[in-house]
C-alpha atoms as a PDB file:
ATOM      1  CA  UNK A   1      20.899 -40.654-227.859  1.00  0.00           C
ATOM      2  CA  UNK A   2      20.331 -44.317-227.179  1.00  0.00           C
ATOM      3  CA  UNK A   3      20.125 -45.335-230.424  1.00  0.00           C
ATOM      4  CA  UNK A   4      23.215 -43.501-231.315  1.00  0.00           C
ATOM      5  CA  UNK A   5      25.345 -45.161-228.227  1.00  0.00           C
ATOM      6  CA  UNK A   6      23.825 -48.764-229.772  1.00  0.00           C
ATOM      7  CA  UNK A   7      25.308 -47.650-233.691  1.00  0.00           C
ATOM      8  CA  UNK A   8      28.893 -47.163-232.151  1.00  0.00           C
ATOM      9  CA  UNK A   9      28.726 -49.417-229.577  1.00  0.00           C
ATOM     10  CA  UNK A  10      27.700 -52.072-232.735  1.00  0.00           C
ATOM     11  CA  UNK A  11      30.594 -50.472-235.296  1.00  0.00           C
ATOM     12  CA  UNK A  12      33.282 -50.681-232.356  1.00  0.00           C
ATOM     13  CA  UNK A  13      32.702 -54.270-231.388  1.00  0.00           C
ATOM     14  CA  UNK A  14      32.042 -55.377-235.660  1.00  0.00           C
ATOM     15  CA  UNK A  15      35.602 -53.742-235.570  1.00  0.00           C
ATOM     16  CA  UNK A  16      37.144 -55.638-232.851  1.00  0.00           C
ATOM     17  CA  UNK A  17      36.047 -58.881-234.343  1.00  0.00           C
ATOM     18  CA  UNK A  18      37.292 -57.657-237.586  1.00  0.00           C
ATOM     19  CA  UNK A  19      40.357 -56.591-237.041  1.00  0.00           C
ATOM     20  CA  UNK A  20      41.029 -57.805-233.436  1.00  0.00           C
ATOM     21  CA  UNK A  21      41.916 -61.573-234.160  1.00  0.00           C
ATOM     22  CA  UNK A  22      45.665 -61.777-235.546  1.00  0.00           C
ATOM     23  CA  UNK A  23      47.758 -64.498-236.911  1.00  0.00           C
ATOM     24  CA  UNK A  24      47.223 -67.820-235.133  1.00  0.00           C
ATOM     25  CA  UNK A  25      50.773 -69.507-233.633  1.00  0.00           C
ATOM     26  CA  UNK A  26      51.506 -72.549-235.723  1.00  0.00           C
ATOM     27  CA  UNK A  27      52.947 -75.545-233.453  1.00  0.00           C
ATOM     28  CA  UNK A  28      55.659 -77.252-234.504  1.00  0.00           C
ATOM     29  CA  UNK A  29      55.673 -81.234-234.958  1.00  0.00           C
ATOM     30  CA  UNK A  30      57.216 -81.942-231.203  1.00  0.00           C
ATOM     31  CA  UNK A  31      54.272 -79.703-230.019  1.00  0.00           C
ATOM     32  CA  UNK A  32      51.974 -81.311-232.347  1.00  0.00           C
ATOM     33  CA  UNK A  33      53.038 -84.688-230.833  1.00  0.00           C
ATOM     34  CA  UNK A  34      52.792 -83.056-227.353  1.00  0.00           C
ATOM     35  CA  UNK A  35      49.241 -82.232-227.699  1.00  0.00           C
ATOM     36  CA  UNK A  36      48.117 -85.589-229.318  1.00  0.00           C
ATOM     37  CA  UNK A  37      49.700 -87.489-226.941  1.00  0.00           C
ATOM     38  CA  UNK A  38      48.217 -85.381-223.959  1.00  0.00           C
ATOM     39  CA  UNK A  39      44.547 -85.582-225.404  1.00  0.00           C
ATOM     40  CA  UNK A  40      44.861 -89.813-226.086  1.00  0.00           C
ATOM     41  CA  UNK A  41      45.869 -89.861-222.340  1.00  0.00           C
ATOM     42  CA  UNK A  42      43.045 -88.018-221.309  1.00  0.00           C
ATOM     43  CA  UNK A  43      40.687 -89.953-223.596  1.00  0.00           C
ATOM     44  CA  UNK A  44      41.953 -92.995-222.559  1.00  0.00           C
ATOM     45  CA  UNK A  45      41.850 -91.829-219.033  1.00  0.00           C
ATOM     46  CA  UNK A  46      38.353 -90.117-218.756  1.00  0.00           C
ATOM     47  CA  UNK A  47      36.124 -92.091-221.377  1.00  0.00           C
ATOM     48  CA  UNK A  48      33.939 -94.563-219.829  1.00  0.00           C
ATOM     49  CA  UNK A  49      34.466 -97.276-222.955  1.00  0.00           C
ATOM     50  CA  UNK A  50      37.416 -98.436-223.768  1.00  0.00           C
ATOM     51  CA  UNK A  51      36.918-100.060-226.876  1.00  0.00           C
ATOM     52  CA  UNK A  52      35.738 -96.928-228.061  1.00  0.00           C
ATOM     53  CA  UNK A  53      38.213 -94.802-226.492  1.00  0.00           C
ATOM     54  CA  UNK A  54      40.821 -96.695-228.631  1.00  0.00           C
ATOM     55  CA  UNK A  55      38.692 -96.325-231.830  1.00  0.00           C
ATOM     56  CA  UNK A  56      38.904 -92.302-231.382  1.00  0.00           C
ATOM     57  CA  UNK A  57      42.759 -92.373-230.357  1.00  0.00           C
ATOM     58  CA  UNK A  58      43.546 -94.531-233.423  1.00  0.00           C
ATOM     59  CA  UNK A  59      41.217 -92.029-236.109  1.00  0.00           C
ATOM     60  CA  UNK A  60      42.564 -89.149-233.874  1.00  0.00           C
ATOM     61  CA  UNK A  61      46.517 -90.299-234.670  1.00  0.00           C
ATOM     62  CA  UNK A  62      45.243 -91.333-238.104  1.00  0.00           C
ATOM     63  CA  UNK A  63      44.011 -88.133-238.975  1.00  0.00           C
ATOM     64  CA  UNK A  64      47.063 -86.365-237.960  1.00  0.00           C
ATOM     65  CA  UNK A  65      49.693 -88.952-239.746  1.00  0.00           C
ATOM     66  CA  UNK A  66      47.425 -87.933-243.308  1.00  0.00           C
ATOM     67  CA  UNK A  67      47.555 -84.249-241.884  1.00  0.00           C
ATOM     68  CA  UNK A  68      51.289 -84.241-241.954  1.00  0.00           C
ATOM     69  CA  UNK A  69      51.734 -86.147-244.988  1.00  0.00           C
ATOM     70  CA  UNK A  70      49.897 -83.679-247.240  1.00  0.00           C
ATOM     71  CA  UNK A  71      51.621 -80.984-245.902  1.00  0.00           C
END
């Protein structure tokens, strides 16, 4: 009987991960900004270097300008 609960328990959740995660939202490029902007502040905010805090902002903003140009 245990071994039985364990197959559907097992099935149901393989399921659920299946089938449970939909469509993710898309942002648009004002949200895009929004975001970028917000995690740069709390980069430059919360990391201890600075000089390497700017390094990731500038790769970070990088990465998205080529993001958005390929698209």
């Amino acid at each position: 009987m245990k071994k039985c609960n364990f197959i559907i328990i097992l099935i149901l959740l393989t399921f659920s991960m299946l089938f449970g995660q939909g469509r993710q939202p898309s942002l648009d490029e004002a949200e895009k900004k929004t975001v970028i902007d917000l995690v740069c502040a709390n980069l430059k905010r919360e990391y201890i270097f600075p000089e390497i805090t700017q390094k990731y902002i500038d790769k970070l903003k990088e990465y998205v300008l080529l993001e958005n140009m390929t698209v």
